[in-house]
N, C-alpha and C. Protein backbone atom coordinates (compact mmCIF):
# COMPACT_ATOMS: atom_id res chain seq x y z
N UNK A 1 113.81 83.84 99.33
CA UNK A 1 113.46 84.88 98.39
C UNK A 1 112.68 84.27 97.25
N UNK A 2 111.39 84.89 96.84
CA UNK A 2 111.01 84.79 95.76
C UNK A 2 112.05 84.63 94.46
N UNK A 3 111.60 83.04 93.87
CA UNK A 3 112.18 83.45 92.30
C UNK A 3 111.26 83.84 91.20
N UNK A 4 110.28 84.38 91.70
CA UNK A 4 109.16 84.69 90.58
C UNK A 4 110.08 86.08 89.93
N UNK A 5 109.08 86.09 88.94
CA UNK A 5 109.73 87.58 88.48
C UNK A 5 108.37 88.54 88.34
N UNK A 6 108.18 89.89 89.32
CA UNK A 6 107.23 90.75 89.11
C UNK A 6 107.07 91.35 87.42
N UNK A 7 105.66 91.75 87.60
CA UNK A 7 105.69 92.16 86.09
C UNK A 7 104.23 93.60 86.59
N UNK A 8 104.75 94.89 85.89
CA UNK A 8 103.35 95.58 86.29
C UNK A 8 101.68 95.28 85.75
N UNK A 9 101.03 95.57 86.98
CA UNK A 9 100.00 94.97 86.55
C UNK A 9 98.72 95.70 85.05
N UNK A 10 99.87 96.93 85.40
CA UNK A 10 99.06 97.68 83.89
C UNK A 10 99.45 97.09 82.72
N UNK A 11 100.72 97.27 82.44
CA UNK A 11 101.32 96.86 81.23
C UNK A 11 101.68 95.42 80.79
N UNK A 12 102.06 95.37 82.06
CA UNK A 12 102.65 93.72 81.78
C UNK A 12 104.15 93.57 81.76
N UNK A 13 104.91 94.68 81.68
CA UNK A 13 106.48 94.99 81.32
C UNK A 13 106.96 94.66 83.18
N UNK A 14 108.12 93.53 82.70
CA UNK A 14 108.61 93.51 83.94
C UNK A 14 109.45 94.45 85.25
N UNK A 15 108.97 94.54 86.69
CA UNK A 15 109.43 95.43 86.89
C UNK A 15 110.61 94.68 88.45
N UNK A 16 111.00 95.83 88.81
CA UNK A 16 112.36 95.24 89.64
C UNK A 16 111.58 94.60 91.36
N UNK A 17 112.26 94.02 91.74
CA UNK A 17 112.22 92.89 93.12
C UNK A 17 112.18 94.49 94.35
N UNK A 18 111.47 94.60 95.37
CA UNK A 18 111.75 95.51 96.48
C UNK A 18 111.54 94.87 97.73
N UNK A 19 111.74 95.12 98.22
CA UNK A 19 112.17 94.31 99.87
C UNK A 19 111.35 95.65 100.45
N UNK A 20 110.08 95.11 101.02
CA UNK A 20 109.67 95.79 101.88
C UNK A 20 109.44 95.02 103.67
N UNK A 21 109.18 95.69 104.52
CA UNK A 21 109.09 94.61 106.15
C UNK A 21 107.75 94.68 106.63
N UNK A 22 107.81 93.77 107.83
CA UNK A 22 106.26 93.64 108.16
C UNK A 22 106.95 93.14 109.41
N UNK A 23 105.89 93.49 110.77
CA UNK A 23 106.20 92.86 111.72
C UNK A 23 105.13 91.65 112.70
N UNK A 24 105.79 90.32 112.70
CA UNK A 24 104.99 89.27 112.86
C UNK A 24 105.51 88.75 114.13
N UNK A 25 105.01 88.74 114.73
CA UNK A 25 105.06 88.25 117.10
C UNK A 25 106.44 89.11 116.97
N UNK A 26 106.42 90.08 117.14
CA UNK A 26 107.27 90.99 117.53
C UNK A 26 108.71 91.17 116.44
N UNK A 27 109.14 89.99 115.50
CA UNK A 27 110.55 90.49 114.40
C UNK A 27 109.61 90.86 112.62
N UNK A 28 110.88 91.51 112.85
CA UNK A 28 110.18 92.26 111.42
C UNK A 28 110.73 91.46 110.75
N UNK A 29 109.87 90.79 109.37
CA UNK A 29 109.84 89.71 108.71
C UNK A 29 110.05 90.55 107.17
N UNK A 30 111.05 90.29 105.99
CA UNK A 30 111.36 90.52 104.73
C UNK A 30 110.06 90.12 104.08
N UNK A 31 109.71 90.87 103.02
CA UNK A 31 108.83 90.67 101.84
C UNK A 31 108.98 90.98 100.70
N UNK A 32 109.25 90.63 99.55
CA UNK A 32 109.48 90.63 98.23
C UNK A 32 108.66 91.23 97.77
N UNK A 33 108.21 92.29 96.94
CA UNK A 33 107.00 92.64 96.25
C UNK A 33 107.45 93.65 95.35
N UNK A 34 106.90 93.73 94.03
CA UNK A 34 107.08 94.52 93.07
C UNK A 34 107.33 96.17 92.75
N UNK A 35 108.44 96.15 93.04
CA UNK A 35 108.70 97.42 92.64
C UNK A 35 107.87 98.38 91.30
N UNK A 36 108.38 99.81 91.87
CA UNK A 36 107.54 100.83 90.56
C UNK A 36 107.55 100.15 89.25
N UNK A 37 106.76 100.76 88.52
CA UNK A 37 106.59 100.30 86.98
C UNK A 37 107.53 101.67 86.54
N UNK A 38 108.77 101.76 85.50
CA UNK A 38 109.72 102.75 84.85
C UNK A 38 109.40 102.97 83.29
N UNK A 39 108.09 102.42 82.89
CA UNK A 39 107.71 102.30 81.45
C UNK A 39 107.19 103.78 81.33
N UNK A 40 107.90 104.61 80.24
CA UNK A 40 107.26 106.32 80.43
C UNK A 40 105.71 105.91 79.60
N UNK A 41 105.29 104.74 79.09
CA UNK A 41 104.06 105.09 78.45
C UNK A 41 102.72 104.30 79.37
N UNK A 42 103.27 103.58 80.28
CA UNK A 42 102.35 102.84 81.36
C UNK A 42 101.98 103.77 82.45
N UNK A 43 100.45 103.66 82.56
CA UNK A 43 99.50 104.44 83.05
C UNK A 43 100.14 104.61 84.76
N UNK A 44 100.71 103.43 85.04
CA UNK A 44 100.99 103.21 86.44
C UNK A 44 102.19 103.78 86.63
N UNK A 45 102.92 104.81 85.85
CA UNK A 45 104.85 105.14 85.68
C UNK A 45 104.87 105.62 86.88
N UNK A 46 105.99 105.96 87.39
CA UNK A 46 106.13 106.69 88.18
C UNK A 46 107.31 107.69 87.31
N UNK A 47 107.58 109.04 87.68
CA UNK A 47 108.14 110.02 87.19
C UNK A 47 109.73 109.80 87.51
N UNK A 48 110.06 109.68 86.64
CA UNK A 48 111.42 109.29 86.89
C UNK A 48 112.76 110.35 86.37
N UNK A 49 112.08 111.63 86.42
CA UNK A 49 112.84 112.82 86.02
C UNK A 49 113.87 112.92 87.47
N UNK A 50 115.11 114.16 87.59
CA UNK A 50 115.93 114.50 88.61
C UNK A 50 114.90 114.89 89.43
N UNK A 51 115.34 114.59 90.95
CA UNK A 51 114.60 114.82 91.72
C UNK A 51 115.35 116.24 92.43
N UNK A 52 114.56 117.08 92.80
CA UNK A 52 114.91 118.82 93.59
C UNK A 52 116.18 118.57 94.49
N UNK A 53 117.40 119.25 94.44
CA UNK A 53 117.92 119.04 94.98
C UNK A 53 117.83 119.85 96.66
N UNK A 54 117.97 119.24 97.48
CA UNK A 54 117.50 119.67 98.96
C UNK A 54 118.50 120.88 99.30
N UNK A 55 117.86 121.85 99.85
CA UNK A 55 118.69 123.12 100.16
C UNK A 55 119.36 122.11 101.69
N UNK A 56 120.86 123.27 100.78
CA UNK A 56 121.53 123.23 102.18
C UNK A 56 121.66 123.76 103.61
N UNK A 57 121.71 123.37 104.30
CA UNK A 57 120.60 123.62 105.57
C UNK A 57 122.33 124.82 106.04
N UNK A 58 121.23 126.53 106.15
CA UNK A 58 122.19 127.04 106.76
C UNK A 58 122.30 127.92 108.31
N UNK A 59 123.41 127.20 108.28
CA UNK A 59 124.13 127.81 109.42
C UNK A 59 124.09 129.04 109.97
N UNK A 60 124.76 129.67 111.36
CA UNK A 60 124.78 130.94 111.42
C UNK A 60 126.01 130.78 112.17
N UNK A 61 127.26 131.58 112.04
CA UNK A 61 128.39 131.62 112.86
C UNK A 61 128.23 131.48 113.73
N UNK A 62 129.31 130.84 114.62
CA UNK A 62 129.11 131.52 116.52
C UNK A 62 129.55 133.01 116.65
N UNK A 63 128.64 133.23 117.73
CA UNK A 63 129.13 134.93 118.07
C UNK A 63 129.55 134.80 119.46
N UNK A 64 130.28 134.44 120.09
CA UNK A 64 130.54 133.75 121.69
C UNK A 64 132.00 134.08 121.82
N UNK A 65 132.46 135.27 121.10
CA UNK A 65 134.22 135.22 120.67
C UNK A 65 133.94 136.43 122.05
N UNK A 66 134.31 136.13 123.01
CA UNK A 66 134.73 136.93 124.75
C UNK A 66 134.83 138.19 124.45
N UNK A 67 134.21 139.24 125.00
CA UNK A 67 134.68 140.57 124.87
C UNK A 67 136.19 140.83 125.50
N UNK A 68 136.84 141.19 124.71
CA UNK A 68 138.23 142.16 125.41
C UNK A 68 138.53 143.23 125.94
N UNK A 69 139.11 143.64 127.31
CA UNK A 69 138.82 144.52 127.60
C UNK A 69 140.09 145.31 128.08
């Protein structure tokens, strides 16, 4: 693992370590590389408000209850 420490390239304010993969003669190989910039005044931010919460995916009863006769 990298001991460098990323820093964004707009601002300069350090930003966090991300593990992204790559695949080299067939195993996917770890890569270190700089995570988002979280500075709300750096051009490069990413939005870091609540994100939508996902509808809950709905259902429909079973209707398969045997007629009686």
């Amino acid at each position: 693992m990298d001991s460098e420490k990323h820093v964004c390239p707009a601002c300069g304010q350090s930003v966090e370590t991300v593990v992204k993969r790559h695949k080299t003669l067939g195993a996917w190989v770890p890569r270190w590389v700089p995570g988002p910039c979280h500075n709300p005044h750096c051009a490069a931010s990413v939005e870091t408000g609540p994100e939508p919460a996902a509808e809950p995916a709905k259902t429909k009863p079973n209707k398969t209850a045997a007629k009686k006769s």
